[in-house]
Protein backbone atom coordinates (compact mmCIF):
# COMPACT_ATOMS: atom_id res chain seq x y z
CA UNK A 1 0.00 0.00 0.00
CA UNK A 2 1.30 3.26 -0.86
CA UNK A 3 1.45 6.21 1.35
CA UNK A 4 1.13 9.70 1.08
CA UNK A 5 4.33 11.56 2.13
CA UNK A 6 3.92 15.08 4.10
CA UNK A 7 6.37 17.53 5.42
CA UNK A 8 5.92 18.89 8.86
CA UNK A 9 5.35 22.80 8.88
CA UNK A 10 6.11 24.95 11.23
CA UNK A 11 3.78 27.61 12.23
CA UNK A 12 5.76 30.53 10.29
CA UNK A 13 5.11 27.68 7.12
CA UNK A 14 8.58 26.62 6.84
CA UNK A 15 8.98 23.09 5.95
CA UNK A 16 12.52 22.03 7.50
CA UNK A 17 12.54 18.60 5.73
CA UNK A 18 11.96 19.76 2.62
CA UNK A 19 14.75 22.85 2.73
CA UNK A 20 17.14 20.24 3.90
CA UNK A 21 16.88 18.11 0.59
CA UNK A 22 16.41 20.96 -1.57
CA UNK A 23 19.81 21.87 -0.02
CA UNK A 24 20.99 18.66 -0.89
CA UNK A 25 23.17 18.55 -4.29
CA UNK A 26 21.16 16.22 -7.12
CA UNK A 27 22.62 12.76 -6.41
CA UNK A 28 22.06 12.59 -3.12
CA UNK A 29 19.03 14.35 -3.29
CA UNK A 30 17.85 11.42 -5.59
CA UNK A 31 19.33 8.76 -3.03
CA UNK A 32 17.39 10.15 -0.14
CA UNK A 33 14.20 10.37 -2.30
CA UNK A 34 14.65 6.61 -3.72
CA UNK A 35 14.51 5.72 0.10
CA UNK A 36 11.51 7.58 0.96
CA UNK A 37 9.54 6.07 -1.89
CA UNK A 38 10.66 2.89 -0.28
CA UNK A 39 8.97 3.21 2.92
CA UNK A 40 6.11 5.09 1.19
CA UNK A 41 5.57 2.12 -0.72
CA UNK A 42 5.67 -0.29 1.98
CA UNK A 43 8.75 -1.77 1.54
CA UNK A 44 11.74 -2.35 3.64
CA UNK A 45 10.05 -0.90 6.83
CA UNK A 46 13.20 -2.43 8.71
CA UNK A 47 16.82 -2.32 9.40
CA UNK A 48 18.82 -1.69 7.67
CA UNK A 49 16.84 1.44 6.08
CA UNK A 50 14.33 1.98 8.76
CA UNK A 51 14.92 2.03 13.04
CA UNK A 52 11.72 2.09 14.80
CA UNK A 53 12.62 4.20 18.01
CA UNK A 54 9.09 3.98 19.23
CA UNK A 55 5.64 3.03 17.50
CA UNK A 56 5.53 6.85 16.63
CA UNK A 57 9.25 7.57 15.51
CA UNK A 58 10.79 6.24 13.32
CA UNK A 59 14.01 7.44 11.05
CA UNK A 60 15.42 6.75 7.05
CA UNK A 61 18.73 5.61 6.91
CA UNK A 62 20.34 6.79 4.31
CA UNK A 63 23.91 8.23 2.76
CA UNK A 64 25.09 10.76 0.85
CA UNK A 65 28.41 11.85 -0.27
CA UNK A 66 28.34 14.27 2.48
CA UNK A 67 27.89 10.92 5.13
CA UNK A 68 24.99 9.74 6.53
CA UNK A 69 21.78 11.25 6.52
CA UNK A 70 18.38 10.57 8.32
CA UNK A 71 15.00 11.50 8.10
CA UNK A 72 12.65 11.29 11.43
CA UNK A 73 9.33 10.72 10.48
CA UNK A 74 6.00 9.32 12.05
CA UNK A 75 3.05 7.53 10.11
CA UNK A 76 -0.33 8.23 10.91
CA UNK A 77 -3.54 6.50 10.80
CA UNK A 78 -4.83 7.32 7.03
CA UNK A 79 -1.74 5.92 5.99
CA UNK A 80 -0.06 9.02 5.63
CA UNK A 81 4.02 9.65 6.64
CA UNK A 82 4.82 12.64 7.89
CA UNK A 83 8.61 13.71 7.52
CA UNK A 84 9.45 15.70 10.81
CA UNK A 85 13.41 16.26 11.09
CA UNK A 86 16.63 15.85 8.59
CA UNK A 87 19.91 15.56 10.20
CA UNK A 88 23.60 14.42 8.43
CA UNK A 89 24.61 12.12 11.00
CA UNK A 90 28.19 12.47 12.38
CA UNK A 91 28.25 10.06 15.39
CA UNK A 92 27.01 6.22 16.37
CA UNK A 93 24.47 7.57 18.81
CA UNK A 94 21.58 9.91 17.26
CA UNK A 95 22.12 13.45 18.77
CA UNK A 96 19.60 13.43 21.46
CA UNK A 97 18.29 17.51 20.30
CA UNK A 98 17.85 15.84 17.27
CA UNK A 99 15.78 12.93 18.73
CA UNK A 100 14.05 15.37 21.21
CA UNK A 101 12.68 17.61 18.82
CA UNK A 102 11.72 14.78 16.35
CA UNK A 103 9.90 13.51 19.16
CA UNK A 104 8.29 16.81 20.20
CA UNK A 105 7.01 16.81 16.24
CA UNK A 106 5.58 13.39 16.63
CA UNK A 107 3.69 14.31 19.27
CA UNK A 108 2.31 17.35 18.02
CA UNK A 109 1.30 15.96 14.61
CA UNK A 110 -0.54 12.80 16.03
CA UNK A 111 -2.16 15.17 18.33
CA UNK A 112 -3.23 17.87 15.38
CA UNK A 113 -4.30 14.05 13.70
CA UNK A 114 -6.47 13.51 16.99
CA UNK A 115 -7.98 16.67 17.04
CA UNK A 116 -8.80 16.25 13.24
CA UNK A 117 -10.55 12.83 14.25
CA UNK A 118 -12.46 14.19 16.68
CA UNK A 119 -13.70 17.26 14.64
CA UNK A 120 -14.73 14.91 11.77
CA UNK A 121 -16.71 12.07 14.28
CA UNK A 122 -18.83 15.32 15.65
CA UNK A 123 -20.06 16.26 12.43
């Protein structure tokens, strides 16, 4: 099943995923892409491309020429991913900023999802 891919957007409408592959030169811009439409399609939804750090967060693994690269994201319930947070990865353990404010976007996008749910069951 195929997903729909979102970027998370910040209230001033920035979307932080996107500008960090748009900053990306073309070939790894294409890499990191080729991997999203991986999960998005349903495929490889483990290591080594995917780590689940919770049933909410989870990140793309992939590399550039630059190192590695990955892409914090979160799926929600009309199969939909949402990419929260880019980072180029520079150490074994996952910045835990990085991780935090991933996190902190999971949260608030399943709860905008909630509220959304909600809205739609009262009407």
């Amino acid at each position: 099943m195929k997903r729909e891919v979102r970027f998370f957007r910040k209230p001033d409408g920035r979307e932080p995923v996107r500008e960090f592959l748009t900053d990306l030169n073309k070939r790894d811009r294409k890499s990191v892409g080729a991997d999203i439409r991986r999960v998005q399609d349903g495929r490889d939804l483990g290591m080594p491309l995917v780590r689940h750090f919770s049933p909410d967060l989870g990140e793309i693994r992939s590399n550039s020429s630059r190192g590695a690269i990955r892409v914090f994201f979160t799926i929600l319930t009309a199969p939909v991913i949402v990419l929260l947070h880019a980072i180029f990865k520079k150490s074994q353990k996952t910045p835990s900023a990085d991780l935090n404010l991933a996190q902190g976007r999971a949260r608030e996008v399943q709860a905008a999802e909630r509220a959304a749910e909600r809205k739609r069951n009262r009407t």
